[in-house]
Protein backbone atom coordinates (compact mmCIF):
# COMPACT_ATOMS: atom_id res chain seq x y z
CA UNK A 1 84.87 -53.62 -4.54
CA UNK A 2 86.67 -50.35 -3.62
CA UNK A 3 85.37 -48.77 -0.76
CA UNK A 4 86.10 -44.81 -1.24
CA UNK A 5 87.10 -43.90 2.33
CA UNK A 6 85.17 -40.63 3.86
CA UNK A 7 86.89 -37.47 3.71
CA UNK A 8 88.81 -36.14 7.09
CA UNK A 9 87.07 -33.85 9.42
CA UNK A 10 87.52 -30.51 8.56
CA UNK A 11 88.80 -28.04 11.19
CA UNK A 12 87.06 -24.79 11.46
CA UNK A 13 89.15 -21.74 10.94
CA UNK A 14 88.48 -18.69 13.30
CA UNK A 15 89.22 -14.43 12.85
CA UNK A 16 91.19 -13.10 15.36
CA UNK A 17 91.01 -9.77 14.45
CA UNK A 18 88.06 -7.12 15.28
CA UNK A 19 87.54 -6.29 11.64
CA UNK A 20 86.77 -7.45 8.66
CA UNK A 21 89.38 -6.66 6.09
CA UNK A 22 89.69 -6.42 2.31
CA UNK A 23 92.17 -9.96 2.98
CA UNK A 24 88.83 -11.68 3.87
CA UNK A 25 87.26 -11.56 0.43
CA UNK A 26 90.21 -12.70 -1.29
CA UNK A 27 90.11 -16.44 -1.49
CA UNK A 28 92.90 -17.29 0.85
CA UNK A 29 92.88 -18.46 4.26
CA UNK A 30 91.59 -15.05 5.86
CA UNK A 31 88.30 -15.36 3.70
CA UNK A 32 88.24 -19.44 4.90
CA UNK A 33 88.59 -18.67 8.26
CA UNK A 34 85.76 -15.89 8.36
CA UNK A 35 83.29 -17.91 6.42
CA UNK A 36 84.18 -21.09 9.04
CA UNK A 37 83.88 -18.70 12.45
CA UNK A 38 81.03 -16.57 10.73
CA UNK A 39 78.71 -18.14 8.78
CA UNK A 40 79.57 -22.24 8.55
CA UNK A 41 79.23 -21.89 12.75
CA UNK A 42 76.12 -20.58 12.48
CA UNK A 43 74.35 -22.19 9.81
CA UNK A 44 75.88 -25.69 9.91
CA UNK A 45 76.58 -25.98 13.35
CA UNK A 46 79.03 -28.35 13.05
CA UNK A 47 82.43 -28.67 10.43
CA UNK A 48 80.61 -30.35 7.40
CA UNK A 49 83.48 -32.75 5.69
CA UNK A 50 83.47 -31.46 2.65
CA UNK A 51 82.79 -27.78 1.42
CA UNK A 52 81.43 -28.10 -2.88
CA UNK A 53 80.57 -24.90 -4.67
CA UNK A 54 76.89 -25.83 -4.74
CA UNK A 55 73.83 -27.31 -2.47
CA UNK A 56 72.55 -31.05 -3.74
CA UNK A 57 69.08 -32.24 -3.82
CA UNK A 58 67.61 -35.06 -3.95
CA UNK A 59 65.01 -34.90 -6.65
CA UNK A 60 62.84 -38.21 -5.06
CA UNK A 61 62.69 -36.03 -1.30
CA UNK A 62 61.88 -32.62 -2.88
CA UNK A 63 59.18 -34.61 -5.18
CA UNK A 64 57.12 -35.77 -1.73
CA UNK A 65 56.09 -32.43 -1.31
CA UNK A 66 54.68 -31.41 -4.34
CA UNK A 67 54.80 -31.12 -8.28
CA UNK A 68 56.34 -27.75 -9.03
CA UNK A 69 59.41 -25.86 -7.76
CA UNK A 70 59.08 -22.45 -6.96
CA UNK A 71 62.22 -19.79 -6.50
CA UNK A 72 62.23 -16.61 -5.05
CA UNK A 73 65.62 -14.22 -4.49
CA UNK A 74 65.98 -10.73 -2.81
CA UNK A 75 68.51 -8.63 -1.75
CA UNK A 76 68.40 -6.26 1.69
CA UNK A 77 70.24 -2.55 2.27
CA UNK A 78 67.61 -2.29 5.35
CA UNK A 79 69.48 0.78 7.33
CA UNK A 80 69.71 0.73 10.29
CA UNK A 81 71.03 -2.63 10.36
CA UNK A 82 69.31 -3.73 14.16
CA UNK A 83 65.95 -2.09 14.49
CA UNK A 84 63.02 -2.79 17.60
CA UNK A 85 61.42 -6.28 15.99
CA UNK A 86 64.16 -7.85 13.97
CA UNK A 87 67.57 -6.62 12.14
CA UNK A 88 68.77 -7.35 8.12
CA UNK A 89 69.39 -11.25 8.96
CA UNK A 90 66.30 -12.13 10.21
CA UNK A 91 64.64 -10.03 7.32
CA UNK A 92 66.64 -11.34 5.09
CA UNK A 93 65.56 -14.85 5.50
CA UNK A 94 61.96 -13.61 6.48
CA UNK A 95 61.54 -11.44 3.56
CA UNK A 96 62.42 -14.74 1.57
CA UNK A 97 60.53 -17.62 3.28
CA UNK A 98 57.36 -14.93 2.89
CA UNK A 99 58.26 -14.60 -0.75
CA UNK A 100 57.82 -18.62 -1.37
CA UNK A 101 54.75 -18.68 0.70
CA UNK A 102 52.63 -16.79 -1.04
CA UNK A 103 52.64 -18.22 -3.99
CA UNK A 104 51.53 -21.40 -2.03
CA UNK A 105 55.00 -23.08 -2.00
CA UNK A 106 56.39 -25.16 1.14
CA UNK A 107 59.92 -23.09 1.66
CA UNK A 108 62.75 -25.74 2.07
CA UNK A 109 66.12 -24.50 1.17
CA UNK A 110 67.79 -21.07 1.18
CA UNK A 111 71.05 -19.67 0.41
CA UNK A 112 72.76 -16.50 1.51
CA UNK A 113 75.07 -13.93 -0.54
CA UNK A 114 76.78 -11.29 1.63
CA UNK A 115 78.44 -8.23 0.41
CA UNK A 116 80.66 -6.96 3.32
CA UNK A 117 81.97 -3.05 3.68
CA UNK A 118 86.04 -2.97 4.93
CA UNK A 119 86.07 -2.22 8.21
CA UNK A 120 83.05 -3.71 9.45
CA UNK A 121 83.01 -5.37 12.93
CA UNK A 122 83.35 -9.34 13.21
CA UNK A 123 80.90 -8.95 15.81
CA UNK A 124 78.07 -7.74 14.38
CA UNK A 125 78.67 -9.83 11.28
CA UNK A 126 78.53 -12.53 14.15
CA UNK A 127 75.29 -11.56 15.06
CA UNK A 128 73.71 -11.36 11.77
CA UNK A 129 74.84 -14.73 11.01
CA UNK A 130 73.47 -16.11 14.47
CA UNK A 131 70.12 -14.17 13.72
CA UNK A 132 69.71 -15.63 10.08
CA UNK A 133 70.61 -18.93 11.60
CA UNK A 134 67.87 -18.44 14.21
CA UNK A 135 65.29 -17.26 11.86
CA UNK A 136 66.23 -20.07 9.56
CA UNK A 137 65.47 -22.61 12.48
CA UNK A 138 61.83 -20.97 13.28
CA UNK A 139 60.71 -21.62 9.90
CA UNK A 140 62.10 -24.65 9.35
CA UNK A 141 64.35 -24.31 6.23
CA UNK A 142 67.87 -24.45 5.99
CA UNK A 143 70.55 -22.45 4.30
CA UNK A 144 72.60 -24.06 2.34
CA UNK A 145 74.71 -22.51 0.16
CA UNK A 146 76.41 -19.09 0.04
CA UNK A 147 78.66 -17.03 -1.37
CA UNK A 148 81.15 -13.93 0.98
CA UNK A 149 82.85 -10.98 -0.69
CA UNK A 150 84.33 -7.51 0.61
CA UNK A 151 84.46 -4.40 -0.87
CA UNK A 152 86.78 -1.03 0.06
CA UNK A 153 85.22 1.59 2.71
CA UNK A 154 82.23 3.33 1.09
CA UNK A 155 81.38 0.77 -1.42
CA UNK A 156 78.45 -0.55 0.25
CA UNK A 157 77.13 0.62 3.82
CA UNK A 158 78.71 -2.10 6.26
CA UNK A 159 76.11 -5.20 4.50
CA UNK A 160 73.90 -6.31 1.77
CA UNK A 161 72.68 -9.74 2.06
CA UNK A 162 70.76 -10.96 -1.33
CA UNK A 163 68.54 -14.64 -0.21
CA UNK A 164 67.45 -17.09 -2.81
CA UNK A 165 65.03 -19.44 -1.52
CA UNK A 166 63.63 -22.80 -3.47
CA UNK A 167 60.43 -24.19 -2.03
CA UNK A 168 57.83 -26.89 -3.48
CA UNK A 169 53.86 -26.27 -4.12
CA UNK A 170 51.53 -29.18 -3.34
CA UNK A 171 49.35 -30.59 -6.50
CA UNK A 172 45.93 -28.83 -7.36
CA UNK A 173 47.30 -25.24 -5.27
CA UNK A 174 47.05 -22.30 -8.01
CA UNK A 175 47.57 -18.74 -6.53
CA UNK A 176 47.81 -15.87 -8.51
CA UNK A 177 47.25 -12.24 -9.01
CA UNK A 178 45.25 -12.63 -12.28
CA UNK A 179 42.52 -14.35 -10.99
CA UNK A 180 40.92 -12.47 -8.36
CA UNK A 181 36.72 -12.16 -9.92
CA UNK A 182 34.19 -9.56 -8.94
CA UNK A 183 32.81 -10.13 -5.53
CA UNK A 184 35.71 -11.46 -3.72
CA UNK A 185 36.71 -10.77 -0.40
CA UNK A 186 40.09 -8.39 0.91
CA UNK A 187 41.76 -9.06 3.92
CA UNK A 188 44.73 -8.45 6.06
CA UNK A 189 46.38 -10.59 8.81
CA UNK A 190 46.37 -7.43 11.00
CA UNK A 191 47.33 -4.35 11.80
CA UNK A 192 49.45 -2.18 8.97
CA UNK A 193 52.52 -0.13 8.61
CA UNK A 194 54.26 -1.45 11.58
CA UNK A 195 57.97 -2.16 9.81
CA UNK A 196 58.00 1.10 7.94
CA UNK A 197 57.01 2.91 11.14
CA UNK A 198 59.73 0.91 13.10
CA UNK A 199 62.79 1.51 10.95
CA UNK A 200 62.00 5.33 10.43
CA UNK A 201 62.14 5.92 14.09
CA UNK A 202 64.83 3.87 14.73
CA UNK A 203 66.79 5.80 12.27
CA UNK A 204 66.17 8.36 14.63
CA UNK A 205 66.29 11.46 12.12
CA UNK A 206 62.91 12.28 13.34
CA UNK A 207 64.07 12.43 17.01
CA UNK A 208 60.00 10.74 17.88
CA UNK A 209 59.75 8.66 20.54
CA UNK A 210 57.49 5.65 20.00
CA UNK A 211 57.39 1.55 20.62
CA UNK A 212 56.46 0.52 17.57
CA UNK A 213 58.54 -2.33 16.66
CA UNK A 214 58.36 -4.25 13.25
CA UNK A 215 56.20 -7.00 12.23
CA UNK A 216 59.19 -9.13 10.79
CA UNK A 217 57.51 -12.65 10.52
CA UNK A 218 57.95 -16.13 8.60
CA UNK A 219 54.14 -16.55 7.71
CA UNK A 220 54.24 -20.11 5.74
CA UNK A 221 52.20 -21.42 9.05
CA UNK A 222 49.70 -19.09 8.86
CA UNK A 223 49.42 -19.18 5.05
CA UNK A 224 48.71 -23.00 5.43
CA UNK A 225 45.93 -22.70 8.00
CA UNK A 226 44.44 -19.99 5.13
CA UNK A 227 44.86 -22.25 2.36
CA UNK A 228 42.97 -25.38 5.11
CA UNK A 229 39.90 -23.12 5.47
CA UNK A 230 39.52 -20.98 2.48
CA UNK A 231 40.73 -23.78 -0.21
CA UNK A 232 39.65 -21.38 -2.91
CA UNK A 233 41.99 -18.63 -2.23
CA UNK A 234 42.78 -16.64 -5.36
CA UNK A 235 45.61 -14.82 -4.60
CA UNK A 236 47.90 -13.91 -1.49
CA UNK A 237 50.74 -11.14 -1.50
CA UNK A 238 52.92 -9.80 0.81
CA UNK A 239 52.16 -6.30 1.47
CA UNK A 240 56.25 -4.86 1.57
CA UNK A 241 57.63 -2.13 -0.23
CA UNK A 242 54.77 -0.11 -1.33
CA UNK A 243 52.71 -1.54 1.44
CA UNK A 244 49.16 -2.36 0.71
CA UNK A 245 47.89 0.29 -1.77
CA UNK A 246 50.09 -0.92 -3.99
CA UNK A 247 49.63 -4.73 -3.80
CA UNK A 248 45.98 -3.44 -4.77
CA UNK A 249 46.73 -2.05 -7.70
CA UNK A 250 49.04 -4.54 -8.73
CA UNK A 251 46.30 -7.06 -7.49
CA UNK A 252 43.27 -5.27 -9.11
CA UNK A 253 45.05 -4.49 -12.73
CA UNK A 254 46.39 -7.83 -13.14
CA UNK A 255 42.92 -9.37 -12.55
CA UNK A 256 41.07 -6.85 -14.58
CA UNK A 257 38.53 -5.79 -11.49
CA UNK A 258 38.65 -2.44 -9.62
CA UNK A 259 38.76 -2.64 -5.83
CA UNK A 260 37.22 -0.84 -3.17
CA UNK A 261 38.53 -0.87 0.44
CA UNK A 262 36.88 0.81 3.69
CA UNK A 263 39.01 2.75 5.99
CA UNK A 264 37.13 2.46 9.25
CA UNK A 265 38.11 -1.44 8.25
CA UNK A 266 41.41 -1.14 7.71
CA UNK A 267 43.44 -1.91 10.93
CA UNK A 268 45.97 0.11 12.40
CA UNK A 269 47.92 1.02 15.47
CA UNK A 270 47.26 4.20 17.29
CA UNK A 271 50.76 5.12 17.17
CA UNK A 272 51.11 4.36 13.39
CA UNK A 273 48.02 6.56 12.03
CA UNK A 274 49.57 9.64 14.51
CA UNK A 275 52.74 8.81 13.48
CA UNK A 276 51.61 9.09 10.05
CA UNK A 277 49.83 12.81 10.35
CA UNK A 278 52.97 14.10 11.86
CA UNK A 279 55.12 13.04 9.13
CA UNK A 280 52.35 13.56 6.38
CA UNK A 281 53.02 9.93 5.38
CA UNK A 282 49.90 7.66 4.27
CA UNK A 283 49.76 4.68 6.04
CA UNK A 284 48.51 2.48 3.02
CA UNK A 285 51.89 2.97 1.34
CA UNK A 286 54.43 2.33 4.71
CA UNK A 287 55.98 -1.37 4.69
CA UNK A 288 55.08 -4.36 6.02
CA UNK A 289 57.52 -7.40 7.04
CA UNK A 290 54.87 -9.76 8.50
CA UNK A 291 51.12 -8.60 6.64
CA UNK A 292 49.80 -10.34 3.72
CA UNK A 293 47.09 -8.87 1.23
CA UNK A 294 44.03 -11.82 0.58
CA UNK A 295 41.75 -12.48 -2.35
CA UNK A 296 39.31 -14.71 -1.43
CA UNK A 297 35.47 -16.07 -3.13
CA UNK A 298 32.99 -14.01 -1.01
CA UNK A 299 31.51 -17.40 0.48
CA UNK A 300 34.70 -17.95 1.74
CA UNK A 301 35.56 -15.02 3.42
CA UNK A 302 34.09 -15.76 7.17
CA UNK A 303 36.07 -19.03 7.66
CA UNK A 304 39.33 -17.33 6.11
CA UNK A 305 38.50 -14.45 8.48
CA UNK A 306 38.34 -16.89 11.49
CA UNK A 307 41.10 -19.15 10.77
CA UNK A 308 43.15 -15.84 10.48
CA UNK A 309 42.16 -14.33 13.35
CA UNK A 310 42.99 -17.98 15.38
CA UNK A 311 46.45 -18.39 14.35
CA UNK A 312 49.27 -15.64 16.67
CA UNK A 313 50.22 -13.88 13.30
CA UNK A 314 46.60 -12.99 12.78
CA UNK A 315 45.67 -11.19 15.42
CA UNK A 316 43.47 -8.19 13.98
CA UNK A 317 42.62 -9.52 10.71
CA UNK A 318 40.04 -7.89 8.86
CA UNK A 319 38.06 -7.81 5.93
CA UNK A 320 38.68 -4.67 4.55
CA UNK A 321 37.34 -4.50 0.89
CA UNK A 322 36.02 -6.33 -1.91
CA UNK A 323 37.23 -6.65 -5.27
CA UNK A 324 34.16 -5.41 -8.28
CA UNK A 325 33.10 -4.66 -11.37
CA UNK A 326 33.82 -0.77 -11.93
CA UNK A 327 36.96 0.65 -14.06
CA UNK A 328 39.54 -2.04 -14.54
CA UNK A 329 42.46 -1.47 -11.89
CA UNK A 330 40.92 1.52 -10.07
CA UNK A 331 41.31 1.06 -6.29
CA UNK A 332 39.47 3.39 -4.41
CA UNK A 333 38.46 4.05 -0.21
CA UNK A 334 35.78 4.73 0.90
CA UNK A 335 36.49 7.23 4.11
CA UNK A 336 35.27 7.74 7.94
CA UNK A 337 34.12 10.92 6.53
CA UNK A 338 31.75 9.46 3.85
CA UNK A 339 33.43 10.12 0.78
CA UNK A 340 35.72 8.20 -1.99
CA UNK A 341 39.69 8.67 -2.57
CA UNK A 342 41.75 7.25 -5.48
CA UNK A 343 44.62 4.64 -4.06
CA UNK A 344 47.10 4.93 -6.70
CA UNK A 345 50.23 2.96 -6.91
CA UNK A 346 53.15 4.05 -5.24
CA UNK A 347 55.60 6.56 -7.32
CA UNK A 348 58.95 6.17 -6.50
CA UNK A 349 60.01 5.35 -2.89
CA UNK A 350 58.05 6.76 0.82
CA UNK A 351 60.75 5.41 2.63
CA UNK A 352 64.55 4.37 1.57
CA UNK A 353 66.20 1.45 2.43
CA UNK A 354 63.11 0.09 3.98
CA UNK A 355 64.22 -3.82 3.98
């Protein structure tokens, strides 16, 4: 029988040169060498032997975990790049790992596109790289795959990373906005606006001075201690762009049900709500990188409360509303003053480049 001998070690190229240059997106050496001291470094850790043009699964392994596939992609522009609580690599595969979980899915396998500006400094694309890699390692998925290109000065602001992930849901798990009922319980993992607060001050337009730092979190770990003591979860989404008014509406028209949240419930930082007045901004619409919106049956509610507020990334949960049977996709609030405010969706963008 021939025996098809392995394929010779493969030697990893390394850049030289401060800068990334238009040379290192076109195919040649310069681009090898950049993805091998980059990105391979980082997210193999070693020289794998042989480099294909796509990841390889093995359908029996994926199949343990479950009995559907779900797949999620997203792209970032967060400026600035490195904020207080996280930068665009550890968002990026955050943001992605988040995006699996909520639908109930077991992330696995992620891959990473990067669109790089001329010019930009090997260093920091370094330290991206190193932070995805870390993130990557936290949550315990791997990226796989990828794909590098560079464009001329101006065509892109120094990176855009896009993420796909691919993750695997267990048998008899069904999440979904559609099927929150009347009665059902809102909550949060804690305490809003914290990422859209962050990256506006660290943009430092605003010249405030403040701590807040984002709430950039994988939250698959917490999801699964949810989904142990509330089995009949409905629905979970995470509350990003838009924040958590509009997950509501989304939430309450896609299940038919209006909602109605309190705001004396609804938890947020000191700094955040005074942020907020300065700026005019409503809190209920700022980002979130780490806070997920709940639907769960009413009887339900206190253990999914608990187990929440047990787990580090739940710290200030709360029960903040309950879905019902008034106009069809009306979300309203009931005030500290007393009275009742519409919570419309979101119309166009509060923030830019938020993730």
């Amino acid at each position: 029988m021939n025996m098809r001998p392995p394929p010779p070690k493969r030697v990893l190229g390394r850049v030289f040169i401060p800068t990334v240059t238009l040379a290192h997106g076109g195919g040649g050496k310069a681009m090898k060498d950049l993805i091998d001291d980059v990105f391979i470094s980082a997210f193999a850790g070693a020289a794998p032997e042989v480099l294909e043009d796509q990841a390889r699964f093995d359908l029996t392994m994926l199949a343990t975990h479950g009995d559907r596939l779900a797949f999620t992609t997203d792209s970032f522009v967060v400026d600035p790049l490195f904020f207080p609580g996280g930068d665009i690599g550890k968002l990026a595969v955050y943001g992605t790992v988040n995006d699996l979980a909520v639908g109930g899915a077991k992330p696995l396998y992620l891959s990473c596109a990067v669109v790089i500006e001329e010019g930009m400094k090997v260093e920091m694309l370094r330290r991206i790289a190193l932070s995805m890699a870390e993130a990557a390692h936290e949550a315990g998925v791997t990226i796989v795959t990828g794909d590098t290109k560079v464009v001329q000065r101006g065509a892109c602001d120094k990176i855009f990373i896009t993420t796909t992930g691919i993750g695997i849901i267990r048998p008899g798990l069904n999440l979904g906005i559609d099927l929150v009922k009347p009665g059902d319980a809102i909550l949060v993992n804690g305490l809003l606006g914290d990422h859209g607060a962050a990256i506006l001050c660290a943009r430092g337009d605003m010249e405030l001075e403040t701590s807040i730092a984002s709430d950039c979190a994988a939250l698959h770990g917490l999801i699964e201690v949810l989904l142990t003591a509330a089995p009949g979860t409905r629905c979970i989404r995470d509350a990003t762009r838009g924040g958590v008014a509009t997950v509501l509406n989304e939430i309450a028209e896609a299940s038919g049900v209006s909602i109605e949240i309190e705001e004396a419930l609804t938890p947020l930082r000191d700094e955040v709500r005074g942020f907020c007045e300065i700026l005019g901004l409503d809190p209920l619409y700022l980002a979130n990188e780490g806070k997920i919106v709940i639907a769960v049956p009413a009887e339900e509610s206190a253990a999914a409360l608990a187990a929440l507020s047990m787990h580090p990334l739940g710290h200030g949960s709360s029960i903040i509303g309950h879905a019902g049977r008034g106009e069809a996709g009306r979300v309203t609030m009931e005030t500290v003053f007393g009275g009742r405010r519409i919570v419309d969706m979101l119309v166009g963008e509060q923030l830019p480049r938020i993730c």
